[in-house]
Protein backbone atom coordinates (compact mmCIF):
# COMPACT_ATOMS: atom_id res chain seq x y z
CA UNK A 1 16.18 -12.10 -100.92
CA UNK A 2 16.66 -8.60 -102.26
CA UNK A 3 16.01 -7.40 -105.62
CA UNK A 4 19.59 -8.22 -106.93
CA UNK A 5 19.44 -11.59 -105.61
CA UNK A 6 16.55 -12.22 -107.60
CA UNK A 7 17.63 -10.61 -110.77
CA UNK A 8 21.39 -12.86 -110.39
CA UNK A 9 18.85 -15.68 -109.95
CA UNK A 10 16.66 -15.05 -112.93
CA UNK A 11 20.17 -14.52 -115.18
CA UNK A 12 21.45 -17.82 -114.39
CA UNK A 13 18.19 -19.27 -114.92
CA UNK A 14 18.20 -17.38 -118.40
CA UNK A 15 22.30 -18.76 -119.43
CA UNK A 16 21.27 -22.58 -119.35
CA UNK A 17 18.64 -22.11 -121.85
CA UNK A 18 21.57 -20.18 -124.46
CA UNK A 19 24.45 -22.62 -125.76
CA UNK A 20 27.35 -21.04 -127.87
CA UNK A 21 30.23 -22.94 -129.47
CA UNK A 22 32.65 -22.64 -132.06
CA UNK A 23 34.41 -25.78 -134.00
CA UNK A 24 36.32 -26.59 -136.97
CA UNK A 25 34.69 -28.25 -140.06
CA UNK A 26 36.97 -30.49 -141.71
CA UNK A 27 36.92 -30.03 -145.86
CA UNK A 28 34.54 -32.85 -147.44
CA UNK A 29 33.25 -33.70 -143.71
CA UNK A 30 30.07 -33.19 -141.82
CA UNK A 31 29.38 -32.03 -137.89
CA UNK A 32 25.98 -32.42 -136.17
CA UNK A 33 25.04 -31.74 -132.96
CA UNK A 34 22.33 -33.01 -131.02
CA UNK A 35 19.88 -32.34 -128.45
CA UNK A 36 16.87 -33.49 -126.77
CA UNK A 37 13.70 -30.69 -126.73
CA UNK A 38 10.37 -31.11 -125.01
CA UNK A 39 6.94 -30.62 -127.30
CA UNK A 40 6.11 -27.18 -127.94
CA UNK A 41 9.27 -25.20 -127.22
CA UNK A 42 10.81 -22.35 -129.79
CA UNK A 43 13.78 -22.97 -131.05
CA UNK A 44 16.05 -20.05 -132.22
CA UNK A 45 19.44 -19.56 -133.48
CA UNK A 46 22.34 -17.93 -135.11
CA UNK A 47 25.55 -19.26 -136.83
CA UNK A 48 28.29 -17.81 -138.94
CA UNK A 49 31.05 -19.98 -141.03
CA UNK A 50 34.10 -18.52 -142.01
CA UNK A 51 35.64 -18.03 -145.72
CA UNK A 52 37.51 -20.43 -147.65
CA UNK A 53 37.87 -20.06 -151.39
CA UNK A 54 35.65 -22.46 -153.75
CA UNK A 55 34.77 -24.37 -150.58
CA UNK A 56 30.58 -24.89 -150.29
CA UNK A 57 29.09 -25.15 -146.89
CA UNK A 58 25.04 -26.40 -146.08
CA UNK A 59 23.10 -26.32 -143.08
CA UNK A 60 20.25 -28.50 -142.23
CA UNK A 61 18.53 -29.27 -138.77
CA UNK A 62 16.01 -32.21 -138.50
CA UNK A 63 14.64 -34.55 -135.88
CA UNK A 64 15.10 -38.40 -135.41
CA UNK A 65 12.69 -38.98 -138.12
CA UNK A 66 14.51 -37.14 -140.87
CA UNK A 67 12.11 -34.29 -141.03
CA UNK A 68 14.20 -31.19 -142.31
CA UNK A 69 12.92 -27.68 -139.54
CA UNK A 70 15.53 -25.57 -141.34
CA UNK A 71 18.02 -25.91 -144.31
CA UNK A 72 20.66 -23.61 -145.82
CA UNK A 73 22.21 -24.54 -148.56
CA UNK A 74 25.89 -22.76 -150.17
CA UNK A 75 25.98 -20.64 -147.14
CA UNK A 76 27.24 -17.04 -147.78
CA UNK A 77 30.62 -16.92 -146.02
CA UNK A 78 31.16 -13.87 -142.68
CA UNK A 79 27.54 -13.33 -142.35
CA UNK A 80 25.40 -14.41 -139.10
CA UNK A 81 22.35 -16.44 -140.64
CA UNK A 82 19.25 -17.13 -138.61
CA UNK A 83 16.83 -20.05 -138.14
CA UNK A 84 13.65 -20.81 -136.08
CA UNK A 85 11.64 -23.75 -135.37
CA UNK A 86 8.91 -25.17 -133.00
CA UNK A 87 9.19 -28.75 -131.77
CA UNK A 88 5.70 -30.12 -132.24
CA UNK A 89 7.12 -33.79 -129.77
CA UNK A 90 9.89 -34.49 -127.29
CA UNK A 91 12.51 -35.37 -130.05
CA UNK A 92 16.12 -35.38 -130.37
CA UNK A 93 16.76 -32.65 -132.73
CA UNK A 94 19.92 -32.91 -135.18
CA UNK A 95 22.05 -29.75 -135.99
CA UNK A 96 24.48 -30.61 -138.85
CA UNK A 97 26.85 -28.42 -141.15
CA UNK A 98 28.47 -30.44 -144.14
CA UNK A 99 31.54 -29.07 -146.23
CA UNK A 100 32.04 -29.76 -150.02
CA UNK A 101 35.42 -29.14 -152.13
CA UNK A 102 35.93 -29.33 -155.58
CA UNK A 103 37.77 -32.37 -156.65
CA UNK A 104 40.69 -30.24 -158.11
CA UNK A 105 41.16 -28.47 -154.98
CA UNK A 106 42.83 -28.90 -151.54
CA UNK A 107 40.28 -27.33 -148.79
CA UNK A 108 40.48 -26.46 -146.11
CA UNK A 109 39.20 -25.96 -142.34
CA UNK A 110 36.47 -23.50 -141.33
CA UNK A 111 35.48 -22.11 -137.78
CA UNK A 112 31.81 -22.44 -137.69
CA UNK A 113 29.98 -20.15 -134.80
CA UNK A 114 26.51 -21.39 -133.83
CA UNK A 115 24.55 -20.16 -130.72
CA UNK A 116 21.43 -21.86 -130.12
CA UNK A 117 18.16 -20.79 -127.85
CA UNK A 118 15.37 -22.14 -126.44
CA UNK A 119 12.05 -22.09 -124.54
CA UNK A 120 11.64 -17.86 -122.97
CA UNK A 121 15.24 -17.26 -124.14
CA UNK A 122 14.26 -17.56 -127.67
CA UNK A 123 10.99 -15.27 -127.62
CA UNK A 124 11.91 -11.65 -128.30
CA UNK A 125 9.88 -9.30 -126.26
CA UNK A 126 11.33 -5.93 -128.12
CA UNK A 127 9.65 -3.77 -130.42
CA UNK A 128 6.83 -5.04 -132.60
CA UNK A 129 7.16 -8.60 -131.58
CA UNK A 130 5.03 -8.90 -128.40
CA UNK A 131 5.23 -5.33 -126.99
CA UNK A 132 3.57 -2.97 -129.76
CA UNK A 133 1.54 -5.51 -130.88
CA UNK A 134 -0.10 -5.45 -127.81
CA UNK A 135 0.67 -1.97 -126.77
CA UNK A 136 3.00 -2.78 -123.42
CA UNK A 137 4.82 -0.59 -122.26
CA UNK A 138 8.47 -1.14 -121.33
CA UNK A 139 7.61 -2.40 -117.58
CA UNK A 140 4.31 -4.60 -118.83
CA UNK A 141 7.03 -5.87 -121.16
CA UNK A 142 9.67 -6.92 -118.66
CA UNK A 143 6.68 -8.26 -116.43
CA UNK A 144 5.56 -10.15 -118.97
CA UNK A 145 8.52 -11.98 -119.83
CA UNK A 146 9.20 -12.16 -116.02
CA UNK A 147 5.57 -14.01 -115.87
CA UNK A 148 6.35 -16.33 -118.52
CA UNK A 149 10.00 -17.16 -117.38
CA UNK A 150 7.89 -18.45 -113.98
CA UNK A 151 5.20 -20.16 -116.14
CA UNK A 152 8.26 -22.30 -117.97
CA UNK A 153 9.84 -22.51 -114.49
CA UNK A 154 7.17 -24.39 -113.43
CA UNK A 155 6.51 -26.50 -116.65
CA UNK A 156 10.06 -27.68 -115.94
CA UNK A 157 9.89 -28.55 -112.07
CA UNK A 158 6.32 -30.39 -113.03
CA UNK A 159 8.62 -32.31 -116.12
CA UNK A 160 11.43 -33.20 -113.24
CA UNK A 161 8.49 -34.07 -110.86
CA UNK A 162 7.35 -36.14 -113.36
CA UNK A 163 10.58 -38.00 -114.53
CA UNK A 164 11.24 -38.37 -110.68
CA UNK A 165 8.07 -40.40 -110.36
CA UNK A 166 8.78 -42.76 -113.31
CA UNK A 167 12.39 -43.11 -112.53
CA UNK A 168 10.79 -44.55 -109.02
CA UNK A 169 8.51 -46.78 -110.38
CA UNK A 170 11.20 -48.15 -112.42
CA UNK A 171 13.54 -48.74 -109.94
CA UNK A 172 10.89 -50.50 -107.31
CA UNK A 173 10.21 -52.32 -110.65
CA UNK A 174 13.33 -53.32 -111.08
CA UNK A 175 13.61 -54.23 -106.79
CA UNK A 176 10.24 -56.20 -106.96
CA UNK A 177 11.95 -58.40 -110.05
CA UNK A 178 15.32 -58.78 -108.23
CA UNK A 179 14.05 -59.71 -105.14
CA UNK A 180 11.93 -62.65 -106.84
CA UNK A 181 14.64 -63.43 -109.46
CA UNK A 182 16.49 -63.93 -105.89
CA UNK A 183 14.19 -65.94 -104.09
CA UNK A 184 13.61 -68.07 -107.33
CA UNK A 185 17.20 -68.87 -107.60
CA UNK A 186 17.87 -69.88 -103.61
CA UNK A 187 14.28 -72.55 -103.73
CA UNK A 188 16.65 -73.55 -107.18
CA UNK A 189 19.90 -73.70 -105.46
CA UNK A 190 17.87 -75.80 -102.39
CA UNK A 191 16.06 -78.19 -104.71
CA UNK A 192 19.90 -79.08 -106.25
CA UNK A 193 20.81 -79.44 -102.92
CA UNK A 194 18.69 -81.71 -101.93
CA UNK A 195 18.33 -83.66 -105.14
CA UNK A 196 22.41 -83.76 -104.92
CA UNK A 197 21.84 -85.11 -101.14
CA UNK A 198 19.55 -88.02 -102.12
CA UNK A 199 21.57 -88.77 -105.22
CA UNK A 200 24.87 -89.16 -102.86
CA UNK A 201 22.95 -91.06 -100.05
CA UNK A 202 21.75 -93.52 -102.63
CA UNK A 203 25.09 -94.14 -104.23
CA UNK A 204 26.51 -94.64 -101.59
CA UNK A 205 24.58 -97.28 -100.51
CA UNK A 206 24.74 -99.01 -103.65
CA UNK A 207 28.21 -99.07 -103.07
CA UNK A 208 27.63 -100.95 -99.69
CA UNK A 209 29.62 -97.71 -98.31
CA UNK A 210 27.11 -96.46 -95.72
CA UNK A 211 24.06 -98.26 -93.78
């Protein structure tokens, strides 16, 4: 695999860890969006909502328990806002924009723009961040972030590793439980039987039918 091979394979392994949309939100209405992040993972994003005259807009994000990471409230319309968190457990994190409209007035819709990172995606390694602060230069930069992108490459096969192994377990689990639910059922199905073959036999011969 040459050089450009690996730098295609890198990029693609860089796009699933960005998501970008754009929606509508609907005057007096709320959107979320959710998603599950592991423990320990940087969160960073962007998001922009367009104008609409005496219309209010918040933004809040916050994880199953109700915990608010990052609030906005009366969001200044055509400007890209920022926000940053890191997930201290695996949680299902909750992404919401609400609208509000004055009772004497007719809103209406606004595009809201929201990109979302996470994980080496959301680390900046430009400037003062990582590289002045510990006096990189350019290439100890890039091979730094090329070293950590591997390091979270391997977190992630070790996670599906892991999920493999439990999804396993469950599912000769759930085998081991059919197979006895089975085998109770057919000694159940035999005991009828036979009770139902004794039962007949006896009727019948109180009926003076058979011998």
């Amino acid at each position: 695999m040459n050089q450009a091979h690996v730098k295609a394979f890198l990029a693609v392994l860089l796009i699933v860890q960005v998501h970008g949309i754009m929606f509508y939100l609907e005057p007096n209405s709320h959107k979320c969006l959710k998603e599950e992040v592991h423990a320990n993972v940087l969160v960073t994003g962007e998001y922009e909502v367009s104008e609409a005259m005496g219309q209010k807009a918040n933004f809040v994000v916050q994880d199953s328990k109700g915990h608010i990471l990052s609030q906005k409230e009366d969001i200044p319309y055509g400007k890209i806002l920022k926000f940053s968190f890191v997930t201290e457990t695996y949680d299902t994190f909750e992404i919401c924009f609400l609208s509000r409209v004055p009772s004497h007035q007719r809103g209406i819709k606004q595009e809201v723009k929201l990109i979302t990172k996470r994980g080496i995606e959301a680390k900046s390694y430009e400037g003062s961040l990582i590289g002045e602060a510990a006096k990189l230069k350019p290439v100890e930069v890039e091979l730094k972030r090329l070293e950590d992108l591997s390091e979270a490459i391997v977190q992630d096969f070790a996670r599906m590793r892991k999920n493999e192994e439990e999804m396993r377990d469950t599912n000769e689990a759930t085998n081991a439980r059919v197979l006895y639910f089975s085998l109770f059922s057919i000694c159940i199905l035999f005991g009828l039987s036979t009770w139902q073959l004794f039962y007949f036999r006896r009727f019948f011969r109180m009926k003076k039918l058979i011998e």
